[in-house]
Structures are given as structure tokens and as C-alpha cells.
Protein backbone atom coordinates (compact mmCIF):
# COMPACT_ATOMS: atom_id res chain seq x y z
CA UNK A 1 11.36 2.75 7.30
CA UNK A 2 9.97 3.43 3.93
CA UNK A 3 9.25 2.54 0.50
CA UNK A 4 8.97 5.90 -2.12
CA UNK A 5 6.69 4.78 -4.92
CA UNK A 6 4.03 7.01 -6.65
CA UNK A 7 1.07 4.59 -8.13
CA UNK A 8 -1.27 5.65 -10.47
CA UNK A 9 -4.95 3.18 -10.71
CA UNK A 10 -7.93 3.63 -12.49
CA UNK A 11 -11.42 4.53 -10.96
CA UNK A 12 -13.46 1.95 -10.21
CA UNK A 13 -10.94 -0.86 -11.21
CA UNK A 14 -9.71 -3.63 -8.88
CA UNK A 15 -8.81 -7.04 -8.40
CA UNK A 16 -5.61 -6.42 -8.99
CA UNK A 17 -1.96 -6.24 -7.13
CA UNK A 18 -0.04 -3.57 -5.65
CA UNK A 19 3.26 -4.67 -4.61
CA UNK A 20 6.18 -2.81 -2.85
CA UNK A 21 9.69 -3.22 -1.16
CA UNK A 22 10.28 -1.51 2.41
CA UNK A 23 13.64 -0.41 2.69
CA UNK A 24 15.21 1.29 6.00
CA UNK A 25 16.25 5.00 6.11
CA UNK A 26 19.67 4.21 4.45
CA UNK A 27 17.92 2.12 1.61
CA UNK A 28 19.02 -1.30 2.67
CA UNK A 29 15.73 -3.96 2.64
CA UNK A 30 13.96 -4.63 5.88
CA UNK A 31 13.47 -8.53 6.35
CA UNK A 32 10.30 -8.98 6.78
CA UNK A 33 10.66 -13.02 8.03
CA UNK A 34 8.28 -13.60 10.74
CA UNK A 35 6.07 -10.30 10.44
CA UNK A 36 2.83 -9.67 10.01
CA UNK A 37 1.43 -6.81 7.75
CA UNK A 38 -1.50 -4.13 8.20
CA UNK A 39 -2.21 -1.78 5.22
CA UNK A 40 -3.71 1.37 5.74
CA UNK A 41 -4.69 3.46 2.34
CA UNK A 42 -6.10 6.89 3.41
CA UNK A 43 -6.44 10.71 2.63
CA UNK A 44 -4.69 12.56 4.56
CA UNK A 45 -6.69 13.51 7.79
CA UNK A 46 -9.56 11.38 6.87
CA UNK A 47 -10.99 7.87 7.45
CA UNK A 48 -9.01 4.95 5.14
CA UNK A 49 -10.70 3.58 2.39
CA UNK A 50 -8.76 0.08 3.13
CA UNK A 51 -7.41 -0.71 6.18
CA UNK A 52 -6.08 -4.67 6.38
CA UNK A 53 -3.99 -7.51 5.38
CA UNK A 54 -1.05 -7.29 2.51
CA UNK A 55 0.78 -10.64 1.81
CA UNK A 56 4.37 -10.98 2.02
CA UNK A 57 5.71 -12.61 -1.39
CA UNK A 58 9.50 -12.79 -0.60
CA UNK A 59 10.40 -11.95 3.14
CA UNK A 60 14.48 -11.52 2.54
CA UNK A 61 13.76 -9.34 0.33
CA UNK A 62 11.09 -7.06 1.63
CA UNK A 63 8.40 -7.57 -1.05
CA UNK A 64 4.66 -7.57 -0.50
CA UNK A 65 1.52 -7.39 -2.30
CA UNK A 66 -1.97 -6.07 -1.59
CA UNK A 67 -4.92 -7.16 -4.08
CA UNK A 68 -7.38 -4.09 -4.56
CA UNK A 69 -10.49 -5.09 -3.35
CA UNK A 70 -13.92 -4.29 -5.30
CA UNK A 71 -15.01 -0.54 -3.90
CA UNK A 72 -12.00 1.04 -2.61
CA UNK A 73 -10.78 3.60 -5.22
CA UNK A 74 -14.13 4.89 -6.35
CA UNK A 75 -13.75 8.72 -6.79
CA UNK A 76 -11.53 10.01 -9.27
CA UNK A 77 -8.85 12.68 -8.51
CA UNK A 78 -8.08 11.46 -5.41
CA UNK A 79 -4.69 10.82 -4.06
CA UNK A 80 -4.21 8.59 -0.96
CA UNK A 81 -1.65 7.93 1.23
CA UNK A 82 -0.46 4.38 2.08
CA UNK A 83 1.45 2.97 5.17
CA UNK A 84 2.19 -0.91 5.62
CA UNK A 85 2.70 -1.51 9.66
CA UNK A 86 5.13 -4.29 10.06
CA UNK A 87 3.82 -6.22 13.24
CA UNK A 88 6.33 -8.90 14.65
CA UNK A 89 6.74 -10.96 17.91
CA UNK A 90 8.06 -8.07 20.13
CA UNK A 91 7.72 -4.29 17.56
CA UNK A 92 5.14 -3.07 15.49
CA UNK A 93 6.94 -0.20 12.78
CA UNK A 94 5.13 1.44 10.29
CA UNK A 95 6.73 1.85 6.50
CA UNK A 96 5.51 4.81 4.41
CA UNK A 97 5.92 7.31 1.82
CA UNK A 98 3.90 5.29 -1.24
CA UNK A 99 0.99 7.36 -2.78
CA UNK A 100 -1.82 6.44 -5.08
CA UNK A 101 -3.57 8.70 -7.52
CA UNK A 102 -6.59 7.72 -9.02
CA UNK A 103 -7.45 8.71 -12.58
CA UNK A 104 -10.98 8.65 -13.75
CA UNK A 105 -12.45 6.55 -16.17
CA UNK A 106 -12.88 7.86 -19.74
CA UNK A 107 -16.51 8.39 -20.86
CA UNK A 108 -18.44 6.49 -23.57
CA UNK A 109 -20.08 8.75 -26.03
């Protein structure tokens, strides 16, 4: 399962929504009815800088949301990976191929 979406943010911003559509291998939309979600927003081979709950907004259709909370894209020039585990009743799958690049703020003179 996956979702392909490259997101660019801004350092230091947040408070704001992410949202996404997982898809299966062939590109039809997973149903997410009844399933929990875990984010997980890392670089590569290192600790995640957000690792919890994303909302679903429309379960027959796939759709979910994460709000950015206050700290978690703080260095600039960074690009993260994300993966959204899909926990139900009896199956946890994991959805990825998103990224997110951070760009860094502009300076005051």
C-alpha cells in the first residue's frame, strides 16, 4: 500500500494539516472503515521527529489528515520520510512513499 506525494513545509511552521489518500499497489483506494492510524515522520535511519495519531476524514475514500504539531520540522533542509500504519481488528499494514522537505525560513534584514 502506498500514497506517492512529495510535500514541501516551512521551518518552524505548524499547526497546520497534512492530508493524504492510501491507495493499494494497483492504485485503487484502501477503505480505511474501522482502522486505526499511526504516523511515523522520520529520516531515514534515524529516530522520528513525530510518531502518533492521524485522523481519518473520509474512510471510503482513504483520506486522512495529520495536524503538524509545534516543534517537529525545526531544521531546514531536511527531508523526512513518512509512513501511516493502518491498524485494524485482525492486520496492522503500513502505507508509504510520501516525503516532506523542509525549506528554511527567509531572513529579516
Amino acid at each position: 500500500m502506498s500514497y506517492e506525494e512529495n510535500i514541501t513545509v516551512k521551518q518552524n511552521d505548524y499547526g497546520y494539516d497534512i492530508q493524504g489518500q492510501i491507495t493499494d499497489a494497483d492504485g485503487n483506494i484502501v477503505d480505511l472503515t474501522g482502522a486505526t492510524l499511526k504516523l511515523i515522520v522520520a529520516e531515514p535511519g534515524q529516530s522520528p521527529v513525530y510518531s502518533g495519531a492521524a485522523e481519518v476524514l473520509n474512510a471510503a475514500q482513504g483520506e486522512w489528515k495529520w495536524t503538524v504539531p509545534e516543534g517537529t520540522f525545526t531544521e531546514a533542509n531536511k527531508t523526512y520520510e513518512v509512513e501511516v500504519e493502518l491498524v485494524y481488528a485482525s492486520k496492522t499494514v503500513t502505507a508509504d512513499g510520501a516525503k516532506i522537505f523542509v525549506k528554511g525560513e527567509l531572513k529579516e534584514s
